[in-house]
Protein backbone atom coordinates (compact mmCIF):
# COMPACT_ATOMS: atom_id res chain seq x y z
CA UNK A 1 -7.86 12.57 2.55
CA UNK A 2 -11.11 13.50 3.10
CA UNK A 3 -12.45 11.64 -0.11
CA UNK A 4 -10.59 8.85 1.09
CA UNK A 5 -12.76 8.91 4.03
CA UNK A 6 -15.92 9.16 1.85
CA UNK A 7 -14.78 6.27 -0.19
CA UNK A 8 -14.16 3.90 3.08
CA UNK A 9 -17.61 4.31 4.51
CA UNK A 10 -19.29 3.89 1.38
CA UNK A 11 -17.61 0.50 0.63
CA UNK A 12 -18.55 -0.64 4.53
CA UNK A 13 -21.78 0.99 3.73
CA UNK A 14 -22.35 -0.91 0.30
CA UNK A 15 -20.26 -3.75 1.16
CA UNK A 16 -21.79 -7.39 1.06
CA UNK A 17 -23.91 -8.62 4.03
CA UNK A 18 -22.11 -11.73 5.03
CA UNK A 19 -20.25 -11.37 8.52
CA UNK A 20 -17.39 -13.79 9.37
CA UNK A 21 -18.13 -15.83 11.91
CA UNK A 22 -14.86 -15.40 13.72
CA UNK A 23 -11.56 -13.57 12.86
CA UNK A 24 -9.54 -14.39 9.88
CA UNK A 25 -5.70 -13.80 9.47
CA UNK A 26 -4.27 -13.73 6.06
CA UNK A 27 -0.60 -13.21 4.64
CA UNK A 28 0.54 -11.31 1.44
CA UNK A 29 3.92 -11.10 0.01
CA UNK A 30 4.30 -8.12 -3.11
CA UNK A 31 7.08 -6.70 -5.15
CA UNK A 32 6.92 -3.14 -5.22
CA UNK A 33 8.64 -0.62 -7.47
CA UNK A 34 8.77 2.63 -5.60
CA UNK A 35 9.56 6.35 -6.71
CA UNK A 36 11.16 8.18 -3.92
CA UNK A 37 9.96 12.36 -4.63
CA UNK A 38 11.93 15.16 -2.97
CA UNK A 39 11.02 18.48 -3.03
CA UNK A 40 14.32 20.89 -2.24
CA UNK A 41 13.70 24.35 -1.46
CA UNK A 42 16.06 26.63 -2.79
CA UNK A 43 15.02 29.61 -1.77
CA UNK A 44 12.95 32.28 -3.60
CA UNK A 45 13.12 34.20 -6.76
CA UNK A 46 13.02 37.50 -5.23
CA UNK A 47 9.28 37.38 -4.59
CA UNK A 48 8.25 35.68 -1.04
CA UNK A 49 5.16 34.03 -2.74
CA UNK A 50 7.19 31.74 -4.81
CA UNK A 51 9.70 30.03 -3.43
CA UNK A 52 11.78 28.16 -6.14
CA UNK A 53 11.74 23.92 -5.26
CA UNK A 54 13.53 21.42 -7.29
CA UNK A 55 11.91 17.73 -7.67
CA UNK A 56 14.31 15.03 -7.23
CA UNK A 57 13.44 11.86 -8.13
CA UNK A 58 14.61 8.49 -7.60
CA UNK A 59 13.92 4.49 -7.99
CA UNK A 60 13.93 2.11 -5.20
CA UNK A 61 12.08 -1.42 -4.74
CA UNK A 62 11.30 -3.92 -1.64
CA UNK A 63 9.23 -7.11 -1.13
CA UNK A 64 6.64 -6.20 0.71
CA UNK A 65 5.03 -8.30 3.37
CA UNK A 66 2.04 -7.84 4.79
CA UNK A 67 -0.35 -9.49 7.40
CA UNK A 68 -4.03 -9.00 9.23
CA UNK A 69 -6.26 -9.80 10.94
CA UNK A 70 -9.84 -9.68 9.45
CA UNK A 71 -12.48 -8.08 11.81
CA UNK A 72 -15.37 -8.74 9.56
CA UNK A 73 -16.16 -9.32 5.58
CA UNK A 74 -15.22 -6.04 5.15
CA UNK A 75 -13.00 -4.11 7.70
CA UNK A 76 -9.74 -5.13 8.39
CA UNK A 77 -6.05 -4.47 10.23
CA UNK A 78 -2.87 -4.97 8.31
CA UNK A 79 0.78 -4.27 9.04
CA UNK A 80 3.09 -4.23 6.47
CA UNK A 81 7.12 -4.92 6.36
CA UNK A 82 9.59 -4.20 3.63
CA UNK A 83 12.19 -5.48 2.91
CA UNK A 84 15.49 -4.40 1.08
CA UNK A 85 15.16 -5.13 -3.24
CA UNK A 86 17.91 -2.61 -4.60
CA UNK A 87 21.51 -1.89 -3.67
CA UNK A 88 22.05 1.92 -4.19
CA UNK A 89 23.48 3.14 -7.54
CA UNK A 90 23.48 7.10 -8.06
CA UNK A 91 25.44 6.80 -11.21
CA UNK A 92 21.71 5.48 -12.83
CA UNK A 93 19.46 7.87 -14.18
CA UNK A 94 17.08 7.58 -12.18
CA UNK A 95 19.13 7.15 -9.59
CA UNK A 96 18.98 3.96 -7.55
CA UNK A 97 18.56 4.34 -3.81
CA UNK A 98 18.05 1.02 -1.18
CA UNK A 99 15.33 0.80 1.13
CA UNK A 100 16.77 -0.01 4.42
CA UNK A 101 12.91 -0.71 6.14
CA UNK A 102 9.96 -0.04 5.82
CA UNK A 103 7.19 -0.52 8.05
CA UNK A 104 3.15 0.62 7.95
CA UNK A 105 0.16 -0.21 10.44
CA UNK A 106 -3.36 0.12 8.32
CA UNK A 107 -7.09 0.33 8.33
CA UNK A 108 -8.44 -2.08 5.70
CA UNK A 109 -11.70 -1.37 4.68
CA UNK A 110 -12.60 -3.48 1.36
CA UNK A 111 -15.53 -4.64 -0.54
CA UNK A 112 -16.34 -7.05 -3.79
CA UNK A 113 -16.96 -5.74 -7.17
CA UNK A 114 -17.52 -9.06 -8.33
CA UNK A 115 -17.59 -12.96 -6.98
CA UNK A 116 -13.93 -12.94 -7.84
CA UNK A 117 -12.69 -9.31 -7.35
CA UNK A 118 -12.15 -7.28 -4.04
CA UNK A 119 -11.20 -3.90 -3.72
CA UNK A 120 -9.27 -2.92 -0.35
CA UNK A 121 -7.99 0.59 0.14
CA UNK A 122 -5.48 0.66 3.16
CA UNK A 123 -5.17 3.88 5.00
CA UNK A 124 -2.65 4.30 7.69
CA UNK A 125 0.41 5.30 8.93
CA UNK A 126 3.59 4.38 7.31
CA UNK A 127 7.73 4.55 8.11
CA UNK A 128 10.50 4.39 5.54
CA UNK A 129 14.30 4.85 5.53
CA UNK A 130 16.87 4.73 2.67
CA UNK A 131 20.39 4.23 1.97
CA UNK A 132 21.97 6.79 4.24
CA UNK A 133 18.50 8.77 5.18
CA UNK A 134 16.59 8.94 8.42
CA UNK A 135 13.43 7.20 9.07
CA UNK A 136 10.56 9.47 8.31
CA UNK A 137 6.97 8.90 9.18
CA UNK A 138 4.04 10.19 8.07
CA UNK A 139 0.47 9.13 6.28
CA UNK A 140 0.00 6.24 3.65
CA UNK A 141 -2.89 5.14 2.07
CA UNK A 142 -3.64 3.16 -1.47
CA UNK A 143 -5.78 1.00 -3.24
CA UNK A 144 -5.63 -2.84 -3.86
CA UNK A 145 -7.42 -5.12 -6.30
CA UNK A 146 -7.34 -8.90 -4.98
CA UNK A 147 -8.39 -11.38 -7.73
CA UNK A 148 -9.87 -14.75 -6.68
CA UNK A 149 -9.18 -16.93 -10.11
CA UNK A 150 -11.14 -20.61 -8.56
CA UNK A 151 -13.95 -18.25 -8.07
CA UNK A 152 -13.95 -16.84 -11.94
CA UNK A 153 -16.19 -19.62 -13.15
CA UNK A 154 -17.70 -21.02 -9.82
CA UNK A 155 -19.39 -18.50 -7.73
CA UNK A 156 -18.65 -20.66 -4.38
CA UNK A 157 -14.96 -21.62 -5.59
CA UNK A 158 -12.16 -20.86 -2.84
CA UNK A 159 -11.34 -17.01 -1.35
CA UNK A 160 -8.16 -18.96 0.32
CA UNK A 161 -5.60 -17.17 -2.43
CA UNK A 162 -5.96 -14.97 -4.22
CA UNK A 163 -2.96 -13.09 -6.84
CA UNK A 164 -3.11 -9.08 -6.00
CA UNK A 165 -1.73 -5.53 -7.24
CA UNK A 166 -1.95 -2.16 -6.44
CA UNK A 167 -1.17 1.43 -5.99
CA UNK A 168 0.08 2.49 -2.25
CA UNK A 169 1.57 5.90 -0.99
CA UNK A 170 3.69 4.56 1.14
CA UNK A 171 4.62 7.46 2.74
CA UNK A 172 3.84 11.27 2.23
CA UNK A 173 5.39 13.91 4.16
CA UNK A 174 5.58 17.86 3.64
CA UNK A 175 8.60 17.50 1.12
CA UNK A 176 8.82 13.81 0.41
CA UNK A 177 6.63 11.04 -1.57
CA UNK A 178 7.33 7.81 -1.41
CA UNK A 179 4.87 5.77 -3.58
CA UNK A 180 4.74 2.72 -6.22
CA UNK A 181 2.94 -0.30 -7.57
CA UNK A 182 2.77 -3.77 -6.22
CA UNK A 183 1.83 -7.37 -7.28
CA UNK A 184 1.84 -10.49 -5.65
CA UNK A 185 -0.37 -12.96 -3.61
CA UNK A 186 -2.49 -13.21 -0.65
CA UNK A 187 -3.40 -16.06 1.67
CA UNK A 188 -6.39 -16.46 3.95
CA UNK A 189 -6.42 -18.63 7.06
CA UNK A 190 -8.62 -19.47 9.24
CA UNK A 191 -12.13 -19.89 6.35
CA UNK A 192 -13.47 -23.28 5.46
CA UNK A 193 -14.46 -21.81 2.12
């Protein structure tokens, strides 16, 4: 976590210079495939220092909406919503389980590698709860490349929508990891650019 931290106030740090005038919302909708990780404890071997865990692993997948507000160029706050892309089939190897919700509240800080390329990494708090689970809670945090394709081969072409994909921990507990890639597209309201 801590490099995390490191990483986010470098990118504010080293992020560009221009301020936004006033605040900016903006709307994403993602696919995401997710891999659900349990660790089981089953006791120990006969020595206390090593317990003996098994890893249990499963498949899920949601559309994943997401919204913010943008405080500046480079700072923003995003909640994200999932919602329900598999039906649960455990005769699958990996099994199959449904995503009943999912829900996360995030600190966006995010800067430009290039005209046309932003880096965000959200880091937050996220929710989730399966087929036949209870809702667990814990941290979440990720990184997220948006791609600005008017802007490839005109520096001042639009930031309005851009197509974007990623890597999020959705949520990470003690003895659970729920994580997974993501692509889709963003929208930006509120910029005359």
């Amino acid at each position: 976590m801590k490099k995390f931290l490191v990483l986010t106030a470098g990118m504010l740090a080293t992020g560009t210079a221009a301020a936004i005038d006033d605040l900016h919302f903006y709307l994403g909708a993602d696919q995401a495939e997710l891999d659900v990780v349990t660790f089981v404890n089953l006791g120990n071997d006969g020595d206390p220092a090593t317990p003996q865990q098994q890893r249990v692993e499963a498949e899920s997948s949601m559309i994943r909406l997401r919204g913010g507000i943008a405080v500046n160029e480079n700072l923003a706050l995003e909640i994200q919503y999932g919602l329900e892309g598999d039906d649960t089939d455990l005769s699958q190897d990996p099994p199959q389980v449904a995503l009943e919700s999912y829900l996360g509240v995030f600190l966006v800080p995010s800067a430009y590698l290039t005209d046309y390329m932003q880096i965000e990494v959200p880091i937050g708090y996220g929710e989730v709860e399966f087929d036949g689970a209870e809702s667990e809670g814990d941290r979440a945090y990720g990184a997220n490349l948006n791609f600005y394709p008017l802007r490839v081969f005109n520096e001042d072409g639009s930031k309005l929508v851009s197509l974007s994909g990623g890597f999020m921990v959705y949520y990470r507990g003690d003895d659970e990891r729920v994580d997974g890639f993501n692509f889709g597209l963003k929208v930006l309201f509120g910029n005359e650019e």
